[in-house]
N, C-alpha and C. Protein backbone atom coordinates (compact mmCIF):
# COMPACT_ATOMS: atom_id res chain seq x y z
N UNK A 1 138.57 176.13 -4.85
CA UNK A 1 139.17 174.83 -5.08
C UNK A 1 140.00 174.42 -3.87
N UNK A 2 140.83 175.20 -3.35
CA UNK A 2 141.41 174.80 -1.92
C UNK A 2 140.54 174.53 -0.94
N UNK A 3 139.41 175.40 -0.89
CA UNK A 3 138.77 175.00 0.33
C UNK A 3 137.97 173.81 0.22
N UNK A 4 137.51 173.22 -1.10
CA UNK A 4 137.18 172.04 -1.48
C UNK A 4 138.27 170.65 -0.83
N UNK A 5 139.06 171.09 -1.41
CA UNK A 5 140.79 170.07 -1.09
C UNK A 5 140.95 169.82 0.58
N UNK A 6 140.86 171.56 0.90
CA UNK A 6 141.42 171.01 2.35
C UNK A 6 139.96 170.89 2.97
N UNK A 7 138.65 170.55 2.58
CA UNK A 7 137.69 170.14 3.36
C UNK A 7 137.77 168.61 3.10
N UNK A 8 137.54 168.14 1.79
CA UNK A 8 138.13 166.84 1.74
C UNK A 8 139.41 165.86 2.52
N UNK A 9 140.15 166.88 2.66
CA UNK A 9 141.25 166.47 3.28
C UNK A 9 141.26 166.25 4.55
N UNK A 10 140.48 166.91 4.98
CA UNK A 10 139.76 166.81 6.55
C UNK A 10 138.89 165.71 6.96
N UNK A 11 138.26 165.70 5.88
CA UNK A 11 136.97 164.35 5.94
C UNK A 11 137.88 163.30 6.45
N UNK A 12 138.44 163.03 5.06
CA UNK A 12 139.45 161.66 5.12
C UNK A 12 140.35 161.47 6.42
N UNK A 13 140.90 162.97 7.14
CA UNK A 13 141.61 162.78 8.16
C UNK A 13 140.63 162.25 8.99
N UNK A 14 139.38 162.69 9.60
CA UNK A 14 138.68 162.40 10.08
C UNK A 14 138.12 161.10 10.36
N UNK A 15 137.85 160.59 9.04
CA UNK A 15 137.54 159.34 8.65
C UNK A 15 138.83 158.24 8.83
N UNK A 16 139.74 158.37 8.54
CA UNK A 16 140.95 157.87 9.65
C UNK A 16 140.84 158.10 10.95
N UNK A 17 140.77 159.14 11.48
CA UNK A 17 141.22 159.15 12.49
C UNK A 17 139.67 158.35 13.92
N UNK A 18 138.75 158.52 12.89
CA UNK A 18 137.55 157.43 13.53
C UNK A 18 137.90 155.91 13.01
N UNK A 19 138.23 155.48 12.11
CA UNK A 19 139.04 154.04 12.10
C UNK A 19 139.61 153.78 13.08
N UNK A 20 140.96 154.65 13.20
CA UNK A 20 142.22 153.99 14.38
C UNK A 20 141.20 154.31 15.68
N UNK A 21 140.49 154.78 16.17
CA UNK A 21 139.83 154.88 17.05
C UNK A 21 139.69 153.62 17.61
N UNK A 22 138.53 152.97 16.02
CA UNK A 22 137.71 151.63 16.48
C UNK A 22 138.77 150.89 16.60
N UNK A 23 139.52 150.84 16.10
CA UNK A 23 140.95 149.80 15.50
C UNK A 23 140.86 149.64 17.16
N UNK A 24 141.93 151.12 17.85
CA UNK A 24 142.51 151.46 19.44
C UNK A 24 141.34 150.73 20.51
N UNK A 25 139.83 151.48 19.78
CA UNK A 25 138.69 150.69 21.05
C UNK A 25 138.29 149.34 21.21
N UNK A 26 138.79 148.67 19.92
CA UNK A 26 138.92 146.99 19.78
C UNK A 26 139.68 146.04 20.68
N UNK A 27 141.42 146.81 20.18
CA UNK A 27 142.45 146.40 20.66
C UNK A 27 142.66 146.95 22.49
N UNK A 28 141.77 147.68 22.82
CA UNK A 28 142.17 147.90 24.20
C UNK A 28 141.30 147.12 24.64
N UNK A 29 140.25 146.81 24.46
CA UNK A 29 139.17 145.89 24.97
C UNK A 29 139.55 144.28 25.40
N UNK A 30 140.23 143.95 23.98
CA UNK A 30 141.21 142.66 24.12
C UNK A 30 141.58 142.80 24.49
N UNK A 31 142.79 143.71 24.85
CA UNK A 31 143.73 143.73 25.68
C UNK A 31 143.51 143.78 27.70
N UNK A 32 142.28 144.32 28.03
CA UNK A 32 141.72 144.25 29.08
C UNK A 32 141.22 142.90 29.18
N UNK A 33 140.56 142.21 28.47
CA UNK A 33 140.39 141.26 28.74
C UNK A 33 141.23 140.06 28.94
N UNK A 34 141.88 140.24 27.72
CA UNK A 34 143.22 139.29 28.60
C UNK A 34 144.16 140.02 29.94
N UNK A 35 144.40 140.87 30.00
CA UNK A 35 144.58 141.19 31.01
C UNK A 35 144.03 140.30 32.33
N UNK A 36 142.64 140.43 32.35
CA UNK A 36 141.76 140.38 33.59
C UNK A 36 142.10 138.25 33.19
N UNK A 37 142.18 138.03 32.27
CA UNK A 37 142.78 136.40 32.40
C UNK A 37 143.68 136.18 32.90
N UNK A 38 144.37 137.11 32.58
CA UNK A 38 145.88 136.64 33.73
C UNK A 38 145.99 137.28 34.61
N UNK A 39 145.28 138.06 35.24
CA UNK A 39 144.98 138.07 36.71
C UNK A 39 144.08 136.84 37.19
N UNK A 40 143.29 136.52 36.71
CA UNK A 40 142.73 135.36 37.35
C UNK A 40 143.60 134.44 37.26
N UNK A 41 144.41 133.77 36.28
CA UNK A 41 145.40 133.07 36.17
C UNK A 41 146.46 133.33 37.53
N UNK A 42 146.98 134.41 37.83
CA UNK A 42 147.96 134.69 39.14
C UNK A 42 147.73 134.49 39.98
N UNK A 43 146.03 134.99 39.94
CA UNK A 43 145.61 134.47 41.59
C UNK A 43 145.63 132.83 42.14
N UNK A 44 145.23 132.66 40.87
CA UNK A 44 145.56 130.61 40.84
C UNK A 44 146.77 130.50 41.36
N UNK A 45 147.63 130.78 40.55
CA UNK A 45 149.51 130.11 40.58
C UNK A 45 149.98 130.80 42.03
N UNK A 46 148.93 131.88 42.63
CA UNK A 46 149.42 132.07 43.75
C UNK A 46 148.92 131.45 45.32
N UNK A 47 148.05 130.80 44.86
CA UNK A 47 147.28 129.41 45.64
C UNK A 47 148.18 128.23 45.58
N UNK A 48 148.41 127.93 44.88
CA UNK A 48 149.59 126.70 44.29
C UNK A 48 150.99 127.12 44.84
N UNK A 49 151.42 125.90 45.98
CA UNK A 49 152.83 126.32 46.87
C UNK A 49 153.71 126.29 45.54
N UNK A 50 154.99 126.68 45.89
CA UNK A 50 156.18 127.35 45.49
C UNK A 50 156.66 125.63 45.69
N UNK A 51 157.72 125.34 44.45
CA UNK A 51 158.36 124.05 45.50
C UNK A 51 159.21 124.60 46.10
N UNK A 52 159.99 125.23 46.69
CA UNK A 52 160.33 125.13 47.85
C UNK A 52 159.68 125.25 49.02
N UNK A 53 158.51 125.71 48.87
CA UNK A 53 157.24 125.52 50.08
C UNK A 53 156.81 124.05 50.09
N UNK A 54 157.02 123.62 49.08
CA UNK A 54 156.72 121.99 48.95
C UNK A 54 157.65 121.28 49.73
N UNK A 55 158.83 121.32 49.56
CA UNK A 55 160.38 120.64 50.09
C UNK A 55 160.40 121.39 51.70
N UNK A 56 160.49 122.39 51.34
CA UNK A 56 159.84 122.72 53.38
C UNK A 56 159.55 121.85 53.80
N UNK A 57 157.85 121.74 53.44
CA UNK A 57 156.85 120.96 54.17
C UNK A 57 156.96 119.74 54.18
N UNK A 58 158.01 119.02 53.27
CA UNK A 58 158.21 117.95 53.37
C UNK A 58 159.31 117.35 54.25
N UNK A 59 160.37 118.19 54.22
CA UNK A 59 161.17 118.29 55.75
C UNK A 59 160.38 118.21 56.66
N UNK A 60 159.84 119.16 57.53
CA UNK A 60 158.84 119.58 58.13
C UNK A 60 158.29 117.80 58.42
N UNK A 61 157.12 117.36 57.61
CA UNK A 61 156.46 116.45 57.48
C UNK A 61 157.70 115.32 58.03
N UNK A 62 159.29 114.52 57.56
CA UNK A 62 160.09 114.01 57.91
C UNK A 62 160.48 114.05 58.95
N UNK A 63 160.68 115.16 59.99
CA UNK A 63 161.30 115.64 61.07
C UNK A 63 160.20 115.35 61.76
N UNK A 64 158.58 115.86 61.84
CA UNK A 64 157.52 115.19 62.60
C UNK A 64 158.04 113.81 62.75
N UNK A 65 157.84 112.76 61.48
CA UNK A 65 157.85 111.50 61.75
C UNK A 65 159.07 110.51 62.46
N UNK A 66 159.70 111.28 61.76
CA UNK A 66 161.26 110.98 63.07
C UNK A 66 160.83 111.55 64.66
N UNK A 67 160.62 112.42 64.61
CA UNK A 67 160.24 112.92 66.12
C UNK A 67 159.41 111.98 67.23
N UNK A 68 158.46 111.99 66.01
CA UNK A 68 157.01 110.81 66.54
C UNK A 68 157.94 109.03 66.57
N UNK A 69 158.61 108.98 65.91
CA UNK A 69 158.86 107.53 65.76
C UNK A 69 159.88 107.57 67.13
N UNK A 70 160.60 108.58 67.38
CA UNK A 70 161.33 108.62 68.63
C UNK A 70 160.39 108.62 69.77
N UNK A 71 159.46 109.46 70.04
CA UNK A 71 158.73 109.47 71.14
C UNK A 71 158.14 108.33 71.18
N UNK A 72 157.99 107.47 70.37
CA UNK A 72 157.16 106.33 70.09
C UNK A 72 158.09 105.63 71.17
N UNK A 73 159.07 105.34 70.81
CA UNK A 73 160.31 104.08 70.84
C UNK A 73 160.73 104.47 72.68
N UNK A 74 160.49 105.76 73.16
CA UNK A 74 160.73 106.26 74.06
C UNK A 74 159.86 106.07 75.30
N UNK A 75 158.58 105.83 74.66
CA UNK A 75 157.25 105.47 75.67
C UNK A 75 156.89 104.36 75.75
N UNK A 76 157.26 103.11 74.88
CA UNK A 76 157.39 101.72 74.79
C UNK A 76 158.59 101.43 75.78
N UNK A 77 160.05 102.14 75.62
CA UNK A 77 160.80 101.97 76.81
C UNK A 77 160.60 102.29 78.35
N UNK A 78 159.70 103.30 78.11
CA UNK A 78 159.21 103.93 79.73
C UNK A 78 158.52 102.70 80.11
N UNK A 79 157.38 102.43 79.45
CA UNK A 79 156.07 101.83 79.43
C UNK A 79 157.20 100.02 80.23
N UNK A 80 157.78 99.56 79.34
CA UNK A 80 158.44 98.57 79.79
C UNK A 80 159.17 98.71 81.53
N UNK A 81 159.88 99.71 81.58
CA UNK A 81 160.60 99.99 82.59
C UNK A 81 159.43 100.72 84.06
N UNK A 82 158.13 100.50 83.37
CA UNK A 82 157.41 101.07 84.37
C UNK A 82 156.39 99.30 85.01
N UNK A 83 156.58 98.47 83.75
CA UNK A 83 156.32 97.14 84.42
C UNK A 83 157.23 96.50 85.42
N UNK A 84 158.45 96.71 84.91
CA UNK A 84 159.94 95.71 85.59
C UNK A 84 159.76 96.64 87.15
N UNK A 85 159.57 97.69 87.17
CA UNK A 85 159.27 98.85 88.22
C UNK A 85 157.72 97.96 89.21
N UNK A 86 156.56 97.49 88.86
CA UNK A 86 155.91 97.39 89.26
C UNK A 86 155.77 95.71 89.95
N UNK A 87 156.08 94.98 88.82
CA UNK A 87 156.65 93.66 89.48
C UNK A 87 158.17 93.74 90.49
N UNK A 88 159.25 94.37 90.74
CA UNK A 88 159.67 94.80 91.55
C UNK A 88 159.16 95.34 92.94
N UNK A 89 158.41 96.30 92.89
CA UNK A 89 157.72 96.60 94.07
C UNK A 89 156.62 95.46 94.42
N UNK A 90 156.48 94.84 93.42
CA UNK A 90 155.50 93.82 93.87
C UNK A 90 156.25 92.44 95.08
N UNK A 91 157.49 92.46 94.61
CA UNK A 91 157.94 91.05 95.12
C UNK A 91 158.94 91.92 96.51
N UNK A 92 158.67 93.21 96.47
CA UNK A 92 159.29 93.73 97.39
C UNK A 92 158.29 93.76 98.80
N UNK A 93 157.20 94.22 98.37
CA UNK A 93 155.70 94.35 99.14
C UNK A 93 155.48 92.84 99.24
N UNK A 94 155.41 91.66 98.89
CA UNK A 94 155.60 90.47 99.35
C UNK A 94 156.73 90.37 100.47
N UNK A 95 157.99 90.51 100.20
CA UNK A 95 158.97 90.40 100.96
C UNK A 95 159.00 90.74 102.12
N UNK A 96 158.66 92.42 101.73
CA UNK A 96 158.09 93.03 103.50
C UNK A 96 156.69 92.05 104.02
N UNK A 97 155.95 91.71 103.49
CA UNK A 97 155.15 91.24 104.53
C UNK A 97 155.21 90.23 104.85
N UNK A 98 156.04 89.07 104.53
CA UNK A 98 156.64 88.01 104.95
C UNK A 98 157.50 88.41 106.33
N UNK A 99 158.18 88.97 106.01
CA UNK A 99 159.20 89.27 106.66
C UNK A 99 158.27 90.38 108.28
N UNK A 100 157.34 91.00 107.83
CA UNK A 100 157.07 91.40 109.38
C UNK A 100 156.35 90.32 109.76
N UNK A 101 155.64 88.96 109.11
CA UNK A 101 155.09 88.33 109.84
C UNK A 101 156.02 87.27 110.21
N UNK A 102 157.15 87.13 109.96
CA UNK A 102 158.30 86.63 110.92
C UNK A 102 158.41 87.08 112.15
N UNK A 103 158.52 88.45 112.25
CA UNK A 103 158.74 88.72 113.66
C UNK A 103 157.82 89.23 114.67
């Protein structure tokens, strides 16, 4: 009669202990799989700037256009001061050659 009991008793352990198995080989499976979602998910959000990589670049981007709008304003002044420069030498190169065909 015991060895009846504790063979039964074995079954059933058994027979549990192959349940929580499937239960464990279910739940780890899901669990890998979401897993492997939010790794794909990270790799995304880690493509996607940071805002402060945003606000950087947008400094960054501001400081170009100030820069550029200066060099701009800077080569329009050259550019001017390189005409007043050229009509100058112009009425100067007149002047001289007036002036040697005076003498």
């Amino acid at each position: 009669i015991c060895l009846k009991l504790e063979k039964r008793n074995y079954n059933l352990a058994q027979d549990k202990l192959e349940e929580m198995r499937k239960c464990y080989k279910a739940e780890i499976h899901k669990l890998k799989k979401e897993n492997n979602s939010l790794n794909r998910k990270k790799k995304r959000y880690k493509t996607i700037p940071s805002l402060e990589t945003i606000q950087s670049m947008r400094i960054n981007v501001d400081t170009l256009k100030t820069t550029n709008f200066q060099r701009r304003a800077i080569k329009i002044k050259d550019e001017q001061q390189l005409k007043q420069t050229n009509i100058e030498n112009q009425k100067l190169a007149i002047t001289i050659h007036y002036l040697r065909q005076s003498h």
